[in-house]
PDB file of N, CA and C in Angstrom:
ATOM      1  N   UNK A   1     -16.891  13.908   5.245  1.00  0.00           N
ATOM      2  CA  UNK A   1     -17.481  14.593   4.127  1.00  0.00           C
ATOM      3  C   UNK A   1     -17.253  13.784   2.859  1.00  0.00           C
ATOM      4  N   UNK A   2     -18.238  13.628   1.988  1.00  0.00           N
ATOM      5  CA  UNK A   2     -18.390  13.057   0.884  1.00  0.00           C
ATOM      6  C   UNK A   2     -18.074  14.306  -0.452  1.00  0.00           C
ATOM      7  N   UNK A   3     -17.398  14.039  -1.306  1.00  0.00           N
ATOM      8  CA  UNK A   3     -17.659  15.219  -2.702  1.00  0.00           C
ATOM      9  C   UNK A   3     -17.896  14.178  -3.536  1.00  0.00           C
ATOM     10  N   UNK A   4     -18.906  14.309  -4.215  1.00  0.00           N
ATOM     11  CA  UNK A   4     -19.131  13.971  -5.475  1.00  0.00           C
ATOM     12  C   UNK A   4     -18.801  14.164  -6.401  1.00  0.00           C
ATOM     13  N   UNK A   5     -18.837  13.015  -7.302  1.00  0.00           N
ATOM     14  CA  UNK A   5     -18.368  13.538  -8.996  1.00  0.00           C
ATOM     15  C   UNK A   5     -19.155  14.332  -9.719  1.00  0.00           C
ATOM     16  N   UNK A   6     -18.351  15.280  -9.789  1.00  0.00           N
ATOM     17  CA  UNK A   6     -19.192  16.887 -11.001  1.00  0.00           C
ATOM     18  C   UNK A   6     -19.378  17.728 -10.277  1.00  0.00           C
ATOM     19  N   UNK A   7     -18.818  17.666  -8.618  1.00  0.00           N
ATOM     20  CA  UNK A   7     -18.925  18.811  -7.804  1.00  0.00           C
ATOM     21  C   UNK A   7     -18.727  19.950  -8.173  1.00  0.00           C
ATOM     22  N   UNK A   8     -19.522  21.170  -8.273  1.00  0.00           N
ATOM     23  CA  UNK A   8     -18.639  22.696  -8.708  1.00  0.00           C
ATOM     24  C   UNK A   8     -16.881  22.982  -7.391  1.00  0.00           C
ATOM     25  N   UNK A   9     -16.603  23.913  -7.907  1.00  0.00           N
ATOM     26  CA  UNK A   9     -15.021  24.289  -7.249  1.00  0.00           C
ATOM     27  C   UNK A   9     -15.886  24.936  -6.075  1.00  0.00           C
ATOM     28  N   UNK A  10     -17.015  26.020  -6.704  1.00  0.00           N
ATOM     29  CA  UNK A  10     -17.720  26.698  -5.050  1.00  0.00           C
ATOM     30  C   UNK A  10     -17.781  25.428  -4.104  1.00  0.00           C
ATOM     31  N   UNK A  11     -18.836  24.744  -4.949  1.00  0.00           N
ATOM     32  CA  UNK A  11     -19.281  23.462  -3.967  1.00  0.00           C
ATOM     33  C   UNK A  11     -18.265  22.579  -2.840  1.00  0.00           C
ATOM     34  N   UNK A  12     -17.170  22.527  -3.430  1.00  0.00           N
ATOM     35  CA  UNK A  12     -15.721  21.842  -3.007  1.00  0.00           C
ATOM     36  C   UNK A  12     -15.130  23.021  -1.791  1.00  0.00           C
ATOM     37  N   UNK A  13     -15.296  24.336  -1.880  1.00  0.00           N
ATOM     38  CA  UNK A  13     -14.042  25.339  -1.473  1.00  0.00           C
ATOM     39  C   UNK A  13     -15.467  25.333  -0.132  1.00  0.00           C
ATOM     40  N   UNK A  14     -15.912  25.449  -0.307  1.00  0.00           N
ATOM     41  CA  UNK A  14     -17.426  25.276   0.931  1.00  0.00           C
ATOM     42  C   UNK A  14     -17.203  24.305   1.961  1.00  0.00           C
ATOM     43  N   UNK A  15     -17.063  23.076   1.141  1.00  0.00           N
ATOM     44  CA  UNK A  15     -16.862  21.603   2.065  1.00  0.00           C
ATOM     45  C   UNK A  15     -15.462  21.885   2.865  1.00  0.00           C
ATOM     46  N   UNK A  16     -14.881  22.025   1.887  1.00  0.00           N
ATOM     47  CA  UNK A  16     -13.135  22.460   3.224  1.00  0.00           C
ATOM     48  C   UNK A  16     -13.272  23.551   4.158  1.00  0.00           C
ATOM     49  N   UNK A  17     -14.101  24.831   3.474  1.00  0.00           N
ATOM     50  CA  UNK A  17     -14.035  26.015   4.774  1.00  0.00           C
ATOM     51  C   UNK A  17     -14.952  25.420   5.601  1.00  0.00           C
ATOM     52  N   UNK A  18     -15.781  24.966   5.912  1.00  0.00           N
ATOM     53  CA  UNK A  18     -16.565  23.901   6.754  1.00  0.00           C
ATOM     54  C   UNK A  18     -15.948  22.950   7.512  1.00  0.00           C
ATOM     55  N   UNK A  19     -14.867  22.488   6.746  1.00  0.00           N
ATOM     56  CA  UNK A  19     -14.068  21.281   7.852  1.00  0.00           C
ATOM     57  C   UNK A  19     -13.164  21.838   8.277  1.00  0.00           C
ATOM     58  N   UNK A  20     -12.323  23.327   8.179  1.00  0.00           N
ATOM     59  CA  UNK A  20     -11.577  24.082   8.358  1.00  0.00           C
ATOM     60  C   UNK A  20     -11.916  24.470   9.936  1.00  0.00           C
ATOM     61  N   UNK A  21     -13.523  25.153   9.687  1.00  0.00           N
ATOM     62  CA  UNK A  21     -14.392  25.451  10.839  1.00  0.00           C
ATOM     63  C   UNK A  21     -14.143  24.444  12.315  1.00  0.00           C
ATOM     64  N   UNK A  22     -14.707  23.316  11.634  1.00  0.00           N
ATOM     65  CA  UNK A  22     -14.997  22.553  12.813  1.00  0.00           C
ATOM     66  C   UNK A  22     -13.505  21.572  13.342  1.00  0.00           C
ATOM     67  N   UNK A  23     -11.771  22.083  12.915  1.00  0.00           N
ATOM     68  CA  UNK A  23     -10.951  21.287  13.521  1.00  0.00           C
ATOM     69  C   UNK A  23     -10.359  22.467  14.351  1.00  0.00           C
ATOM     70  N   UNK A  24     -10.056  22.435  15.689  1.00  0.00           N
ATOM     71  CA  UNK A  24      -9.708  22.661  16.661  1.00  0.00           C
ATOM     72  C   UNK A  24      -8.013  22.929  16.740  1.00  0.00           C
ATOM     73  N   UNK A  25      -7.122  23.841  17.003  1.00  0.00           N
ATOM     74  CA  UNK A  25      -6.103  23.455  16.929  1.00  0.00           C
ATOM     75  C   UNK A  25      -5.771  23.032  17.895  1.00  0.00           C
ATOM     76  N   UNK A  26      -4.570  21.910  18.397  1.00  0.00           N
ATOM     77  CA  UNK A  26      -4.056  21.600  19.808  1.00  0.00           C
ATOM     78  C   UNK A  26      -3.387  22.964  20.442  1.00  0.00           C
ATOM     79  N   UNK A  27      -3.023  22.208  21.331  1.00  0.00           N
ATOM     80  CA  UNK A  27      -2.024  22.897  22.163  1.00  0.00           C
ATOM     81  C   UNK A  27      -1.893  24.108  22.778  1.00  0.00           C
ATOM     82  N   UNK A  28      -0.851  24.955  22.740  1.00  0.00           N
ATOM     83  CA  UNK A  28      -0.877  26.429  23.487  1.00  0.00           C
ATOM     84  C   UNK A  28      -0.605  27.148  21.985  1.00  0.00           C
ATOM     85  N   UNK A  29      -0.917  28.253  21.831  1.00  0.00           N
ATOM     86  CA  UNK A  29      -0.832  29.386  21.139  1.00  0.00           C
ATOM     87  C   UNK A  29       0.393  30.401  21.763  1.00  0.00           C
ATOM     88  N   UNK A  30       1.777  29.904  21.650  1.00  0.00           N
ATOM     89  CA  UNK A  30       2.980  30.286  21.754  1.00  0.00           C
ATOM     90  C   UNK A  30       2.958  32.318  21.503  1.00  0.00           C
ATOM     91  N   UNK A  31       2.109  32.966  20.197  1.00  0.00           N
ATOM     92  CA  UNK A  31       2.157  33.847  19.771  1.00  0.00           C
ATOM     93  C   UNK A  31       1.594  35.016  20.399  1.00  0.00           C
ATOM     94  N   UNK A  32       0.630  34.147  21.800  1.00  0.00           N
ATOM     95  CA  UNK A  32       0.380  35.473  22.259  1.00  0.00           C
ATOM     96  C   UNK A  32       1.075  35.979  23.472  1.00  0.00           C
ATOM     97  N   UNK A  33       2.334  35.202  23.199  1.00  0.00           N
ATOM     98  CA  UNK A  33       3.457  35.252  24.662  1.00  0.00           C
ATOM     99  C   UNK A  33       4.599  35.776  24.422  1.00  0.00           C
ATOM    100  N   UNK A  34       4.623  36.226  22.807  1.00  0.00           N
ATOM    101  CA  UNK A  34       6.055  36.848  22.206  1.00  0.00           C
ATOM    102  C   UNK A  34       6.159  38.298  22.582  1.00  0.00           C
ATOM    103  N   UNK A  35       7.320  38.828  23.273  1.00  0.00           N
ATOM    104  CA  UNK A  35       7.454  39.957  23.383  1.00  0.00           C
ATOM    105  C   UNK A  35       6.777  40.598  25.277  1.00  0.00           C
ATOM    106  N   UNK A  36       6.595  39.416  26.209  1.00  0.00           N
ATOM    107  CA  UNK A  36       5.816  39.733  26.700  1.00  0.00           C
ATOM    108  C   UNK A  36       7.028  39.805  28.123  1.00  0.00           C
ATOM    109  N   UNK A  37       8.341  38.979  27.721  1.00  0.00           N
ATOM    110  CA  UNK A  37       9.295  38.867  29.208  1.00  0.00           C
ATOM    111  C   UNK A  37      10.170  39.663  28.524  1.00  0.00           C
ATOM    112  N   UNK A  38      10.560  40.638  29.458  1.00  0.00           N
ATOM    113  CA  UNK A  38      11.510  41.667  29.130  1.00  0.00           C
ATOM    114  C   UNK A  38      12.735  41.296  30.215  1.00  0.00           C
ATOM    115  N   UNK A  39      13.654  40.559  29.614  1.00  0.00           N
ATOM    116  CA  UNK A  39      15.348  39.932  30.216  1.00  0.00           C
ATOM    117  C   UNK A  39      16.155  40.992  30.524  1.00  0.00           C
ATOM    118  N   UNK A  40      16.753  41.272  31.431  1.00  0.00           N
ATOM    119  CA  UNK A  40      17.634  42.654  31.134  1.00  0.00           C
ATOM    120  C   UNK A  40      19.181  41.920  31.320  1.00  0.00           C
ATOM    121  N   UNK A  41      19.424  39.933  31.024  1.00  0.00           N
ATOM    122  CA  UNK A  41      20.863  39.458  30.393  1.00  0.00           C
ATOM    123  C   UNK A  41      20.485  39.078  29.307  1.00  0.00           C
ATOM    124  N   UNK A  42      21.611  37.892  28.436  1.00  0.00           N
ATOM    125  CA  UNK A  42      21.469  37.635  27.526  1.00  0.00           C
ATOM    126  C   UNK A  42      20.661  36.333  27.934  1.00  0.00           C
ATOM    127  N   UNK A  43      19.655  35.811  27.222  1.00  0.00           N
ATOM    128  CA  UNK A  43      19.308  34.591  27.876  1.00  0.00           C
ATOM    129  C   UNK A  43      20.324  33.774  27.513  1.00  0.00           C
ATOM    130  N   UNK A  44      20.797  33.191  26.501  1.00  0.00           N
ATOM    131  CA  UNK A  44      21.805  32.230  26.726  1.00  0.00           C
ATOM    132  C   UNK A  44      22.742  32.310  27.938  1.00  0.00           C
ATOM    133  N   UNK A  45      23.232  33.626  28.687  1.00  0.00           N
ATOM    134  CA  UNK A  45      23.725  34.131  29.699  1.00  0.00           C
ATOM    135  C   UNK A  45      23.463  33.123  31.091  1.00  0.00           C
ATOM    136  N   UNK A  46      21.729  33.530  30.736  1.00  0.00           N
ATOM    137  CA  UNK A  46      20.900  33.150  31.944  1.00  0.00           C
ATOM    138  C   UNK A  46      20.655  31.410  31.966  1.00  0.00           C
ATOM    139  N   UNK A  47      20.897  30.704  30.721  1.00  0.00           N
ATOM    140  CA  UNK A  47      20.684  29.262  30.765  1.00  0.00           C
ATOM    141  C   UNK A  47      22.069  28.653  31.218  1.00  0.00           C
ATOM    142  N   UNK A  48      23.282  29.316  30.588  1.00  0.00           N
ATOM    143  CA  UNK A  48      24.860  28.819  31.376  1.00  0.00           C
ATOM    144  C   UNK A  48      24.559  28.627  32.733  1.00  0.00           C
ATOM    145  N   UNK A  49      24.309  29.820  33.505  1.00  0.00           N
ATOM    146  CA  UNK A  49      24.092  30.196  34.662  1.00  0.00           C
ATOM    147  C   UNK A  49      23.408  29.059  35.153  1.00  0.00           C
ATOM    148  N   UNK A  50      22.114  28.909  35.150  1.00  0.00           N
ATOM    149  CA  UNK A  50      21.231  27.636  35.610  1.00  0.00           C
ATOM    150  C   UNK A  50      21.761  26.526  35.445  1.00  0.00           C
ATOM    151  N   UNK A  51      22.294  26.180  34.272  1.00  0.00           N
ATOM    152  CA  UNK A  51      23.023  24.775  33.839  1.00  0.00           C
ATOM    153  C   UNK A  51      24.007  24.835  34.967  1.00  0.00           C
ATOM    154  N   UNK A  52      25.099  25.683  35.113  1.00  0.00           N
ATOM    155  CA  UNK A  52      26.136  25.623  36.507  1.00  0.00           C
ATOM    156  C   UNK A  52      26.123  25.748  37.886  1.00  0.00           C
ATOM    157  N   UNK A  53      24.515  26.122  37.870  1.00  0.00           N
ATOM    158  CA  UNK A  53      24.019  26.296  39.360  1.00  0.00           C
ATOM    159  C   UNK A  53      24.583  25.266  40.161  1.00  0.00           C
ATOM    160  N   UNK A  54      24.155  23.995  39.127  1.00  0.00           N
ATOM    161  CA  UNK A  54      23.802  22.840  40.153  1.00  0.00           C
ATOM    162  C   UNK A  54      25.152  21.724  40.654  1.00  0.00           C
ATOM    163  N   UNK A  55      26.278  22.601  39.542  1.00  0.00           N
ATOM    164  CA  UNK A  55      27.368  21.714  39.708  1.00  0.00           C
ATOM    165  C   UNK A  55      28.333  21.958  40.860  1.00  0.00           C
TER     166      UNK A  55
END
């Protein structure tokens, strides 16, 4: 995208919600997974545990 000199602020706030539009975010969306495993230890509990499994 090009802005020109003497662009209005509309003209400008347009060009970004436009490039806003078209970038993609990466990755996984972590937020729609909060609240969703119900632990009945402490997890730190549960990572000791695994960490000593193997020793």
């Amino acid at each position: 995208m090009t802005i020109k000199q003497g662009a209005t602020k509309k003209s400008i706030k347009d060009i970004l919600k436009n490039l806003g539009k078209e970038l993609k975010p990466k990755g996984v969306d972590v937020y729609k997974y909060v609240g969703k495993i119900n632990l009945k230890k402490d997890a730190v509990n549960i990572q000791k545990e695994l960490r000593n499994d193997w020793e």
